[in-house]
C-alpha atoms as a PDB file:
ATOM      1  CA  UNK A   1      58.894 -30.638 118.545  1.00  0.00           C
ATOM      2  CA  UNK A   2      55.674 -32.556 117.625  1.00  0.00           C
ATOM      3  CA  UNK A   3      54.419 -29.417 115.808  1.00  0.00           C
ATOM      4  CA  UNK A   4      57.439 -28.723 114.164  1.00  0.00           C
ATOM      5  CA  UNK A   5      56.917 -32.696 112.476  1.00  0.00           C
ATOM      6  CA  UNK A   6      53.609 -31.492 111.805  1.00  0.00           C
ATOM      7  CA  UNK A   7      54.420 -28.342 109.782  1.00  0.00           C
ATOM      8  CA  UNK A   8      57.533 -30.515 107.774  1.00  0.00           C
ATOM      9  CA  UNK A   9      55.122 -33.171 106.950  1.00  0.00           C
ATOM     10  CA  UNK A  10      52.093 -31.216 106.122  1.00  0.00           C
ATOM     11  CA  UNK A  11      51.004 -31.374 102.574  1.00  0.00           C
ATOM     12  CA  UNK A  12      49.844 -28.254 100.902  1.00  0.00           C
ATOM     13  CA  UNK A  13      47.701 -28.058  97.462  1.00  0.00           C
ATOM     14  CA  UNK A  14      48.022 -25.008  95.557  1.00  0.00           C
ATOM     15  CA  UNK A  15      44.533 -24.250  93.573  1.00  0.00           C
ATOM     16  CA  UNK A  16      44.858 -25.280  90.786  1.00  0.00           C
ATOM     17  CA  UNK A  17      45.583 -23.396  87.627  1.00  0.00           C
ATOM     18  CA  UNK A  18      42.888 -22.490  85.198  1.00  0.00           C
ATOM     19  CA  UNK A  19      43.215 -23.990  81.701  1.00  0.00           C
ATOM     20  CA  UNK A  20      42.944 -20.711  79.704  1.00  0.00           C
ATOM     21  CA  UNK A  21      46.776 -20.187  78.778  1.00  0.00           C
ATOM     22  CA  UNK A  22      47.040 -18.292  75.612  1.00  0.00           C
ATOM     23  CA  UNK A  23      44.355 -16.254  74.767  1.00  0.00           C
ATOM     24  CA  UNK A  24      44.642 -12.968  73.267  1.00  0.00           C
ATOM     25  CA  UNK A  25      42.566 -10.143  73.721  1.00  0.00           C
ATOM     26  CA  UNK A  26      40.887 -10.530  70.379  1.00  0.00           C
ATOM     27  CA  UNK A  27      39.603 -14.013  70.764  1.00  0.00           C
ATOM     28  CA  UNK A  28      38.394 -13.314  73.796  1.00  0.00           C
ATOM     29  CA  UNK A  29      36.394 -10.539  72.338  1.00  0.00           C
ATOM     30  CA  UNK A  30      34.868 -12.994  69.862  1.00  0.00           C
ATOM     31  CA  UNK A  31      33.989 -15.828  72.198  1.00  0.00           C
ATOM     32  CA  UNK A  32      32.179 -13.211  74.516  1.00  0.00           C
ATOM     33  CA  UNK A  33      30.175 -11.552  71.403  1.00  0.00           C
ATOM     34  CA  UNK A  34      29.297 -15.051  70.489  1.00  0.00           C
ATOM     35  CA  UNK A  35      28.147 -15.443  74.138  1.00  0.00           C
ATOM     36  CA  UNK A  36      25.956 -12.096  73.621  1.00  0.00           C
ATOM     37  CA  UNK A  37      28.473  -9.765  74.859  1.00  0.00           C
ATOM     38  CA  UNK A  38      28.762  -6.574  72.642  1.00  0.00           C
ATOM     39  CA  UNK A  39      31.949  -3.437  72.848  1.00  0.00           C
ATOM     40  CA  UNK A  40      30.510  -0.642  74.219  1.00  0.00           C
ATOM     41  CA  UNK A  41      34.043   1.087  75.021  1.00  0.00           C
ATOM     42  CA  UNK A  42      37.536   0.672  74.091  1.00  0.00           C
ATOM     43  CA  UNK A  43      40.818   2.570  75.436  1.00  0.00           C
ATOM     44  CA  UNK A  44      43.387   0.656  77.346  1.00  0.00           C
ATOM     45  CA  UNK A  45      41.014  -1.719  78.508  1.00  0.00           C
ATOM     46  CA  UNK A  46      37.502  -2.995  76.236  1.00  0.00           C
ATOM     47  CA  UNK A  47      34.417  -2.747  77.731  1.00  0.00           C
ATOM     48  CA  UNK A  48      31.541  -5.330  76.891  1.00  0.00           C
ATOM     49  CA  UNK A  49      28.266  -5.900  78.386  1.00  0.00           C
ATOM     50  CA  UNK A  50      25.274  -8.068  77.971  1.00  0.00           C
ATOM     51  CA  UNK A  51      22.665  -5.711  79.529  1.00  0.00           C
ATOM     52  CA  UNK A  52      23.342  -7.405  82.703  1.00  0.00           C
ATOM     53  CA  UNK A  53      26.661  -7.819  83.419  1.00  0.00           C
ATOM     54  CA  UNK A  54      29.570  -5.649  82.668  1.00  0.00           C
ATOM     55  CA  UNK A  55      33.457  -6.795  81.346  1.00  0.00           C
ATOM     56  CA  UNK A  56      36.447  -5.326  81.290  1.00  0.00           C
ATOM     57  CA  UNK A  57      39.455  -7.359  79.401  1.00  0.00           C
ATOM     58  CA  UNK A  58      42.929  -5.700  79.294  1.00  0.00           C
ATOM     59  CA  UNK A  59      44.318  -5.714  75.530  1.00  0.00           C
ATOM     60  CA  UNK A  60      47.505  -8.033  76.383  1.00  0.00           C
ATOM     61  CA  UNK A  61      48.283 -11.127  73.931  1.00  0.00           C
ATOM     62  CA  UNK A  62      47.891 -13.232  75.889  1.00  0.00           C
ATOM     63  CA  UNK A  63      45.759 -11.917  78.635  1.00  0.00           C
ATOM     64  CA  UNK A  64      46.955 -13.773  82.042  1.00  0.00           C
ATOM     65  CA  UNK A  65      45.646 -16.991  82.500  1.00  0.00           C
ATOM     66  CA  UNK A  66      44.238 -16.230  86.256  1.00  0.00           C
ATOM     67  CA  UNK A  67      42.871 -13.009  85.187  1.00  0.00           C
ATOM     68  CA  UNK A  68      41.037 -14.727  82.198  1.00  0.00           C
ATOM     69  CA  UNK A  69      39.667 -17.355  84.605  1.00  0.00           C
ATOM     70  CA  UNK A  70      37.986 -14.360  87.254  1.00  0.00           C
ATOM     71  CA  UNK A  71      37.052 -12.617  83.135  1.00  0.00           C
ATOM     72  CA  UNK A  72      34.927 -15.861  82.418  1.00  0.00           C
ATOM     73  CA  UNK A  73      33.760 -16.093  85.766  1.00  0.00           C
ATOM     74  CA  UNK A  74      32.183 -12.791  86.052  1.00  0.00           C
ATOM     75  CA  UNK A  75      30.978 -13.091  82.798  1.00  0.00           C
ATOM     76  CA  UNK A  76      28.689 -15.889  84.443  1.00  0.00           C
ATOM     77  CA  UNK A  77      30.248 -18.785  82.013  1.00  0.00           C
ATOM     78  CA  UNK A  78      32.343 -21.710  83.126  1.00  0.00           C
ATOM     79  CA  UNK A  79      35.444 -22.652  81.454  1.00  0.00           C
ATOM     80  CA  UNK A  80      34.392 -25.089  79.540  1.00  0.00           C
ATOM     81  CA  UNK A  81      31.343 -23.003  77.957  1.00  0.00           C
ATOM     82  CA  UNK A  82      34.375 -20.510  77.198  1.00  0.00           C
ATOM     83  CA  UNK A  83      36.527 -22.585  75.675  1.00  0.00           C
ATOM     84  CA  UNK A  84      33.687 -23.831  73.137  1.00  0.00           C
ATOM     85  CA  UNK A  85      32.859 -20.046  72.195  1.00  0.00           C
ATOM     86  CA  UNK A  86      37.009 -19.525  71.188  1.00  0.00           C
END
């Protein structure tokens, strides 16, 4: 019984969400060019590198906001340097 009070009062926090709602494919494009990103493939998905690192972005308007997010971060940028490139 105690663990069953434990479990009902137990307080979960969900991560929280990314502030990237939005975004199309095309303006993310242009804030990773200004970044020093360039196109070097485009199909379903575009393809961008800096020489070092290697994106992929999915052409959806608006590109999901968690799947932006894991975008930026592989990118090497935080959010916030993001958001001032857009």
């Amino acid at each position: 019984m105690s663990l069953l009070r434990r479990v009902k009062h137990a307080t979960w926090k969900l991560p929280e969400m990314p502030k990237l709602s939005g975004v199309s494919h095309k303006r993310a494009i242009k804030a990773f060019e200004k970044s020093g990103f360039r196109v070097v493939r485009q199909g379903k998905h575009i393809t961008m590198t800096n020489g070092e690192r290697i994106l992929t972005i999915p052409r959806a308007n608006p590109i999901n906001t968690f799947t932006m997010a894991g975008i930026v971060k592989d990118a090497g940028l935080t959010i916030e340097e993001f958001k001032k490139q857009i």
